[in-house]
Every structure is written in structure tokens, then in C-alpha cells.
Protein backbone atom coordinates (compact mmCIF):
# COMPACT_ATOMS: atom_id res chain seq x y z
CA UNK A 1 92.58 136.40 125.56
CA UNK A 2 92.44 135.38 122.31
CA UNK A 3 94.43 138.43 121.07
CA UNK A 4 97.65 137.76 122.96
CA UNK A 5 97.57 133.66 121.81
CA UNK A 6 97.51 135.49 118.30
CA UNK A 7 100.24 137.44 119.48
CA UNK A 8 102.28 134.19 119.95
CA UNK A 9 101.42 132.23 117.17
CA UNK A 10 102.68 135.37 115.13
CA UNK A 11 106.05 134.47 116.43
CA UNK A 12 105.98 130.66 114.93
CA UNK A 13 107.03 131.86 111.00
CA UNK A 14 107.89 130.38 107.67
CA UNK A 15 108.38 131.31 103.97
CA UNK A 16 107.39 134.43 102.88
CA UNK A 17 106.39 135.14 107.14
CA UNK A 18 110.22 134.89 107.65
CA UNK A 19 111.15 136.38 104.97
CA UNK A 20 109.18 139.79 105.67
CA UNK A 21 110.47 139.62 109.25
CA UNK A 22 113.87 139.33 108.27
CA UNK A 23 113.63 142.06 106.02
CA UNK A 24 112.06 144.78 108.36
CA UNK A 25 114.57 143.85 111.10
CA UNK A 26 117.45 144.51 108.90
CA UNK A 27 115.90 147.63 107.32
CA UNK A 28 115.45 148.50 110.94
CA UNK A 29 119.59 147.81 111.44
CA UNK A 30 118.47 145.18 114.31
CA UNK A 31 121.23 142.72 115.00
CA UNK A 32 120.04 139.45 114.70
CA UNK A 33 121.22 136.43 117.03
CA UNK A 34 119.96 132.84 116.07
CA UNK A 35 120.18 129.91 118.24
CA UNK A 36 118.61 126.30 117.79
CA UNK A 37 117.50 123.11 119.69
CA UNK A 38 115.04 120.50 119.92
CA UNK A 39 113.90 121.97 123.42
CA UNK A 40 111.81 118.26 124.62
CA UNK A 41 111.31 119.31 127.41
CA UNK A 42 111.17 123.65 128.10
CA UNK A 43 112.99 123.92 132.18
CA UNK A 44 115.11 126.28 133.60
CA UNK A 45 118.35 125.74 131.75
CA UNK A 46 116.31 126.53 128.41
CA UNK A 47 115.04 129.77 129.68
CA UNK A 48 118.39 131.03 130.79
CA UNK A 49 119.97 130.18 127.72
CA UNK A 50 117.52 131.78 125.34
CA UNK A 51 117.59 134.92 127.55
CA UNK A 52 120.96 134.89 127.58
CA UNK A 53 120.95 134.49 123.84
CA UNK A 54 118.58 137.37 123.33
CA UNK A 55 120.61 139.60 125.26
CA UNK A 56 123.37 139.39 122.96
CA UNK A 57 121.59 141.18 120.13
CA UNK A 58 117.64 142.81 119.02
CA UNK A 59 116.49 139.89 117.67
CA UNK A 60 116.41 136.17 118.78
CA UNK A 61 115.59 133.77 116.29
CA UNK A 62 115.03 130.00 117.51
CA UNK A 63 115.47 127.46 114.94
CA UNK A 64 113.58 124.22 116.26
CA UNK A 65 113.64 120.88 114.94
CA UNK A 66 110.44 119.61 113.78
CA UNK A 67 109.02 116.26 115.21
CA UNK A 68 110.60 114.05 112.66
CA UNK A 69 114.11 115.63 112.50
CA UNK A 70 114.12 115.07 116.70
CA UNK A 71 113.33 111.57 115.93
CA UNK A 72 115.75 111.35 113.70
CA UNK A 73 118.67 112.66 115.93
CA UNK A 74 117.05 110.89 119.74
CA UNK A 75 115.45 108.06 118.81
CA UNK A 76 112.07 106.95 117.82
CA UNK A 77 110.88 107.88 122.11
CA UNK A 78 111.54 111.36 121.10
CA UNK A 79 110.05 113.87 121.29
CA UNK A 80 108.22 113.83 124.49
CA UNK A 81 105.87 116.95 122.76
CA UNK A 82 105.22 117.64 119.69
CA UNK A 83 106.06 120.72 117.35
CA UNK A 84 103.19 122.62 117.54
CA UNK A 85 103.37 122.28 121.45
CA UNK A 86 107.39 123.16 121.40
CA UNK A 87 106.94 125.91 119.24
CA UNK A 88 103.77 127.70 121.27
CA UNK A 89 105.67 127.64 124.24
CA UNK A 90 109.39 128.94 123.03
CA UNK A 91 107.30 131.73 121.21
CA UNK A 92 105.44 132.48 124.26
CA UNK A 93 108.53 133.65 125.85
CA UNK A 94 108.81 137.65 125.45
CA UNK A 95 112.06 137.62 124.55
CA UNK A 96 111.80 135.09 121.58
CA UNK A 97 111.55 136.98 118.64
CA UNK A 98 110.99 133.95 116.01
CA UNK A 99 110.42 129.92 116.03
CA UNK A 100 111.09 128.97 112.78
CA UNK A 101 110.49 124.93 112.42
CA UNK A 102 113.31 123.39 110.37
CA UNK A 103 113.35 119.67 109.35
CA UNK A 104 116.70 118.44 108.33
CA UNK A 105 119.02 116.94 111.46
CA UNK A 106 121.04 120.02 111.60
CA UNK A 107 119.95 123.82 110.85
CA UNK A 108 122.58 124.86 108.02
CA UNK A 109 119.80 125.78 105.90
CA UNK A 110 118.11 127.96 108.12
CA UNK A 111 121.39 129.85 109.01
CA UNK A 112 122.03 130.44 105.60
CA UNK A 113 118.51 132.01 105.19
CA UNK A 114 118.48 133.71 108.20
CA UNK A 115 121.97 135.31 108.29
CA UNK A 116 122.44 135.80 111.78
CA UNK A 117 125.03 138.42 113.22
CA UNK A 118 125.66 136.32 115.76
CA UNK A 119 125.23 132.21 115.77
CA UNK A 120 125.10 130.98 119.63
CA UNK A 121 124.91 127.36 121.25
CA UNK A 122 125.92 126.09 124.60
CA UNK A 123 129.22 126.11 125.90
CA UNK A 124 128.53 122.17 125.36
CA UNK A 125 129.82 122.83 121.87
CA UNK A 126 133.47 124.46 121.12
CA UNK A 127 132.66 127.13 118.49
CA UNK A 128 134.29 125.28 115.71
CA UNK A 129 131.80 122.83 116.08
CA UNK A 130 129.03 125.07 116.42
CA UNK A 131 127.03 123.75 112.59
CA UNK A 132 127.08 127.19 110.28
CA UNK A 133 130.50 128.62 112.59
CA UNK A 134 131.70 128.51 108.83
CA UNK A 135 129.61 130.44 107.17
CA UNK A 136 128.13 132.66 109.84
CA UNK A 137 131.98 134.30 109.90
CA UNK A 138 132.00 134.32 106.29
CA UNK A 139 129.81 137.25 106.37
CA UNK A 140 131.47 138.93 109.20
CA UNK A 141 129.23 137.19 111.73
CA UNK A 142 129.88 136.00 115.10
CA UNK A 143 130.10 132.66 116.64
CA UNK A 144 129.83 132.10 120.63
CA UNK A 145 128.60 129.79 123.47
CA UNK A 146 126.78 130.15 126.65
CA UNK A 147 127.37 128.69 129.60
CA UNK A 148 124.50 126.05 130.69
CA UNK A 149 122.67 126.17 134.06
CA UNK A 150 124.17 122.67 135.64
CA UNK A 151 121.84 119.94 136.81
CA UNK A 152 119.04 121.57 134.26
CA UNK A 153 118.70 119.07 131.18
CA UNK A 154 115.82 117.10 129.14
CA UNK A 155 118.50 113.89 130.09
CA UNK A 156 118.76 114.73 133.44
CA UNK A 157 114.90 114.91 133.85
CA UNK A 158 114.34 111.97 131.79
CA UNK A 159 116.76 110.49 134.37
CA UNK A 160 114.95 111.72 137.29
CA UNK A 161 111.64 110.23 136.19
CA UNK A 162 113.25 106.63 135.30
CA UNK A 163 114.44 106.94 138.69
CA UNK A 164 111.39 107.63 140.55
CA UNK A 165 109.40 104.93 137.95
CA UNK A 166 111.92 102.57 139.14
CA UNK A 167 112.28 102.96 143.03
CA UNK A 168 108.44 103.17 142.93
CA UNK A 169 107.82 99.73 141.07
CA UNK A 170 105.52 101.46 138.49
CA UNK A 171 104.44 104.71 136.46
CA UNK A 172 105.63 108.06 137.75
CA UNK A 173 103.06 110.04 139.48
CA UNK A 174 101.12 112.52 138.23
């Protein structure tokens, strides 16, 4: 058991980690596809989207904000889990090829590191407001949006459980 938790953690890189990673994929000619989030809350509309994401190229790299940069864009209620916890569980997914913690509000940085062939967010965003579009086609790269499952969202969720807290006079249940 303990073999394939190592097997996740191995995902969850940094520094020299990334660096190596990146590196052997594009020795190996991989096409690399980066996305990133805050993912609160991991449901159904996450899932799709990151497999959608992964499909586009080899190698999907998740940039996810750490705890204080979520704070810093949702409020001090936010997040609901913490960074380890978010970044164990996008990592678990087979088709995740790298969580890579960032910790300013937005990840220009850690597209400039990464140098993704393709740069994708959710069809929320036009791609000219997709942070990086810029420089992600200054190197050739692409830019492009997914559509997002409707009714799936950390707000709508949130929603739902203020809801039930509310009609029920109390804490949601268990």
C-alpha cells in the first residue's frame, strides 16, 4: 500500500523535482498541457475538466494555488482543505501528470517555467483572458477552453450546504 501513496506523492513536485520532469518529458518530445485552479472542493466538474485537459496532450501539469494564495483570491473561509490535502488527491488521479503548488494569486510564473504547449482553462474564461495566453503563444503555444459540466461547482455546493444548514435550523449533517 504504501508503494502506490509513494507513487502519488511523486506527482506533487517542485524545484529541481520539476525541473528534471520537465526535462525528460521534453527530451522524450511529450507535449505538455498545463492547467490551474484552486480545486476547494475535488467533484465531478473537476474530474471532467482535468481529463479533458489531459487528453489534449502527454502530459498534464496542474498548477494549484497554495493555501494562502486561495485565501488571498476567496476570502479568509477559503479553502475548505488544505494544500497538502488538494494536492494528494489531484495527484491521485491517473491522468494527472504533475501538482506543482504555486503561491502568487495568479500562475504566470509557473507558465513561464513550465512552458506548456498548450495552456487550458474553462470555457468560463475567453482565451484572451486566459493569465499566460500572452506568452504561452509567444513560443508557438496554444491557448484553449473546455467546456464545464453545468450544475458541478465548489459555489454551487457551498450553496447547496447553506441551503440545507438553513432549511434545517442548524449544522449540515454529516
Amino acid at each position: 500500500m504504501a508503494a502506490k501513496i509513494d507513487i502519488i506523492r511523486s506527482k506533487i513536485l517542485s524545484g529541481k523535482t520539476l525541473d528534471r520532469a520537465l526535462s525528460y518529458w521534453r527530451f522524450r518530445g511529450c507535449r505538455i498541457v498545463f492547467t490551474n485552479g484552486c480545486f476547494d472542493i475535488i467533484h465531478l466538474g473537476h474530474a471532467e475538466y482535468l481529463a479533458k485537459a489531459a487528453e489534449k496532450a502527454d502530459v498534464l501539469v496542474v498548477g494549484l494555488n497554495t493555501d494562502r494564495s486561495v485565501r488571498a483570491l476567496k476570502g479568509s473561509s477559503r479553502p475548505l482543505q488544505d494544500e497538502r490535502s488538494r494536492s494528494f488527491i489531484l495527484a491521485s488521479f491517473s491522468f494527472v501528470s504533475a501538482v506543482v503548488l504555486f503561491d502568487e494569486e495568479t500562475p504566470l510564473r509557473l507558465i513561464s517555467h513550465v512552458r506548456p504547449d498548450i495552456l487550458v482553462k474553462g470555457s468560463d474564461y475567453s482565451p484572451r483572458h486566459i493569465v499566460g495566453h500572452d506568452i504561452v503563444r509567444s513560443w508557438g503555444g496554444k491557448v484553449e477552453t473546455i467546456d464545464l459540466v453545468e450544475g458541478y461547482s465548489t459555489s454551487s455546493i457551498l450553496g447547496s450546504i447553506a441551503r440545507q444548514r438553513d432549511s434545517e435550523g442548524g449544522s449540515p449533517r454529516s
